[in-house]
C-alpha atoms as a PDB file:
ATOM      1  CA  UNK A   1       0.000   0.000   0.000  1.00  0.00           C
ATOM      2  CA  UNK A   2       2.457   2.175   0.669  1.00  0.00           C
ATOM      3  CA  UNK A   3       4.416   2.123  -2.865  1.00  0.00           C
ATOM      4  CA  UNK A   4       0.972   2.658  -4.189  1.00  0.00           C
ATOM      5  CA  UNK A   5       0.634   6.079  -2.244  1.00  0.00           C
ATOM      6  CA  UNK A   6       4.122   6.934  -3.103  1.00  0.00           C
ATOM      7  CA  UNK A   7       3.015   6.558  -6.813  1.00  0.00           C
ATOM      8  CA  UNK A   8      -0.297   8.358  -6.334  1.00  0.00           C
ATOM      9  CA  UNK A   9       1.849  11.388  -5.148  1.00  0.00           C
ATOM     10  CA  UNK A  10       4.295  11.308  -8.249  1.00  0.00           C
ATOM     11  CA  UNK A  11       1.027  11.208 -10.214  1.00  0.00           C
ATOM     12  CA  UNK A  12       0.534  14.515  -8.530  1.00  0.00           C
ATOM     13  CA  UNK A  13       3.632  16.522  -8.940  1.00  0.00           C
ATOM     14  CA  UNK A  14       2.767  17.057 -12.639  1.00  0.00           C
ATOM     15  CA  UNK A  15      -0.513  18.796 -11.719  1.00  0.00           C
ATOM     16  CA  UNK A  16       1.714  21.059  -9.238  1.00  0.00           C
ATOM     17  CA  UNK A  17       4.147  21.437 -12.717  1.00  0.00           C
ATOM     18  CA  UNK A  18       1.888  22.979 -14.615  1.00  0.00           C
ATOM     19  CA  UNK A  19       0.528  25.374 -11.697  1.00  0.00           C
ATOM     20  CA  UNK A  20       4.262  26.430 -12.061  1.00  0.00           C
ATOM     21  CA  UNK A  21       4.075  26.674 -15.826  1.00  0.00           C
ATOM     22  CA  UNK A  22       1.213  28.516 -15.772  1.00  0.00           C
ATOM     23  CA  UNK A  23       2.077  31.181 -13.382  1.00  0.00           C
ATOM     24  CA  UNK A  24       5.594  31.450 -15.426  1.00  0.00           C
ATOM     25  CA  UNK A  25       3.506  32.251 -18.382  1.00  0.00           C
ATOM     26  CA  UNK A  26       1.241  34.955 -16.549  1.00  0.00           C
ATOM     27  CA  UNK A  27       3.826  36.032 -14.644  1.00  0.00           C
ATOM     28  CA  UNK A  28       6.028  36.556 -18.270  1.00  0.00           C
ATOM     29  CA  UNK A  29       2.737  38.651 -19.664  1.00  0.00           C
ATOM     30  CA  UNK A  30       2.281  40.651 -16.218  1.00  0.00           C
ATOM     31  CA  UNK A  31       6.231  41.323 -16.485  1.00  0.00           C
ATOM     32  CA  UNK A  32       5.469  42.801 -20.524  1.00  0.00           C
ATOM     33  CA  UNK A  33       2.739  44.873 -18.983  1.00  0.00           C
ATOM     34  CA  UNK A  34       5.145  46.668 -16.535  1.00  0.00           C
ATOM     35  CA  UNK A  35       7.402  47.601 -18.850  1.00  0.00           C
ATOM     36  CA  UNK A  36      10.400  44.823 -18.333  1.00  0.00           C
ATOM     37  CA  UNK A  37      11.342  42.970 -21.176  1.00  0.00           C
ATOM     38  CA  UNK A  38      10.669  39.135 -21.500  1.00  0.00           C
ATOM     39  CA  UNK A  39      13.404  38.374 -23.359  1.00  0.00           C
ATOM     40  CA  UNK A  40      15.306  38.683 -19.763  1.00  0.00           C
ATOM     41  CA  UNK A  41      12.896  36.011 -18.614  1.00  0.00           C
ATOM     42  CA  UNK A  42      15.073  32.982 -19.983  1.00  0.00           C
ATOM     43  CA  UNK A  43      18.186  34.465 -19.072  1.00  0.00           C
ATOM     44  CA  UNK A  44      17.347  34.832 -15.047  1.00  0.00           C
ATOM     45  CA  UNK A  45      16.571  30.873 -15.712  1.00  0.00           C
ATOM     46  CA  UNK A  46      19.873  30.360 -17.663  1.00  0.00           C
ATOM     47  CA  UNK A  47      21.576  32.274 -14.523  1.00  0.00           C
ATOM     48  CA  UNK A  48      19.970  29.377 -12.467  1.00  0.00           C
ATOM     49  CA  UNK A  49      21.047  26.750 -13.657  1.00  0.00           C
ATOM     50  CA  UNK A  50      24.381  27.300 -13.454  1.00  0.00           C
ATOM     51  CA  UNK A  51      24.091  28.004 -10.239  1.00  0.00           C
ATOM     52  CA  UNK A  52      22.611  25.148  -9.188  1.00  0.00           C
ATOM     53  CA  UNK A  53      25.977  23.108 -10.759  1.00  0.00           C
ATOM     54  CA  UNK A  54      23.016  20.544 -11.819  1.00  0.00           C
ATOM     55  CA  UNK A  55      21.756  19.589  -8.471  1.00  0.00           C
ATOM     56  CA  UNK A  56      18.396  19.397  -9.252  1.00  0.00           C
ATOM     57  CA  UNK A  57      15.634  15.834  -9.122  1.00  0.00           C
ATOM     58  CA  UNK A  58      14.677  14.915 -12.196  1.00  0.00           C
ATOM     59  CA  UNK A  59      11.560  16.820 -13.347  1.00  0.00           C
ATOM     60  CA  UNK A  60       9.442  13.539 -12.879  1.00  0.00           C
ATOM     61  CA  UNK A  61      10.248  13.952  -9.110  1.00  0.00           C
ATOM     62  CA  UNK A  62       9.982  17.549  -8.439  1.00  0.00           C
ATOM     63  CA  UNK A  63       6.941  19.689  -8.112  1.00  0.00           C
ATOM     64  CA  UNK A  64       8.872  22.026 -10.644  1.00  0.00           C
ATOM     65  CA  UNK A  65       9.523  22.108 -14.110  1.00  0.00           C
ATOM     66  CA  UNK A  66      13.143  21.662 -14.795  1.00  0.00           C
ATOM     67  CA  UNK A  67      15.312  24.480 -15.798  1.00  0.00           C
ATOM     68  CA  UNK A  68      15.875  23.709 -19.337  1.00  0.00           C
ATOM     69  CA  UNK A  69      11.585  23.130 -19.543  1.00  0.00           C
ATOM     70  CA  UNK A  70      11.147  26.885 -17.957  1.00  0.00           C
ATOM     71  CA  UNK A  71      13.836  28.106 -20.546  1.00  0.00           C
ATOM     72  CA  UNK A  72      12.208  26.632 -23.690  1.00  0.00           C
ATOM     73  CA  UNK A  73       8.539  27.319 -22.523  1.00  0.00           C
ATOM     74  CA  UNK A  74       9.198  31.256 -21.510  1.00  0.00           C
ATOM     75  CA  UNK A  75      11.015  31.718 -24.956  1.00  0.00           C
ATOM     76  CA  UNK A  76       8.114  29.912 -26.774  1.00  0.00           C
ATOM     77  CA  UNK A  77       5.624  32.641 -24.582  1.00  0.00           C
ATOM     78  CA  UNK A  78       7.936  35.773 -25.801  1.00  0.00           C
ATOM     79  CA  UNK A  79       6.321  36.726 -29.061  1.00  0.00           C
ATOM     80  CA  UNK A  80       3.044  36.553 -26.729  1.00  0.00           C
ATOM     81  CA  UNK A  81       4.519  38.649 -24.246  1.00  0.00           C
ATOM     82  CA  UNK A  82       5.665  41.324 -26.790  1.00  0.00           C
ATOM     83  CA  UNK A  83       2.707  42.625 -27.588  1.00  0.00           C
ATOM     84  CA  UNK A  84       2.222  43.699 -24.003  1.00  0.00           C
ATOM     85  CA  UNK A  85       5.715  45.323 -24.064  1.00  0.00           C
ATOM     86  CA  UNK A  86       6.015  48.723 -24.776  1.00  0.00           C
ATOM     87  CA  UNK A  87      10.111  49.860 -25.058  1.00  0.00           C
END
């Protein structure tokens, strides 16, 4: 019973994964609307994982997406987040 718990709350860490994804995403469009540029957005995230020298779970495991997911999802969200920009 108990590895079947265990596996019910792996199940659940993707729900709490896309919670995070979706306030990146907001958060990247809220960022546009007060005037700082999302193209920065990756680069804080780039920043992080190099400090982190790779100690991270694997995504599977944590209740975050991974780095390199946050990088590639905020610069797929950028041309979205551009209109809200105003240089």
């Amino acid at each position: 019973m108990q590895a079947v718990g265990m596996g019910t709350n792996v199940g659940m860490l993707k729900f709490s994964r896309n919670h995070e994804s979706e306030a990146d995403h907001m958060g990247l469009i809220f960022m546009a609307m007060a005037g700082y540029d999302p193209a920065t957005a990756p680069k804080f995230w780039e920043r992080m994982a190099t400090l982190s020298g790779g100690q991270a779970p694997p995504e599977f495991l944590s209740t975050h997406p991974s780095h390199e997911t946050r990088i590639k999802d905020l610069e797929g969200w950028i041309p979205e987040a551009n209109q809200y920009y105003k240089k």
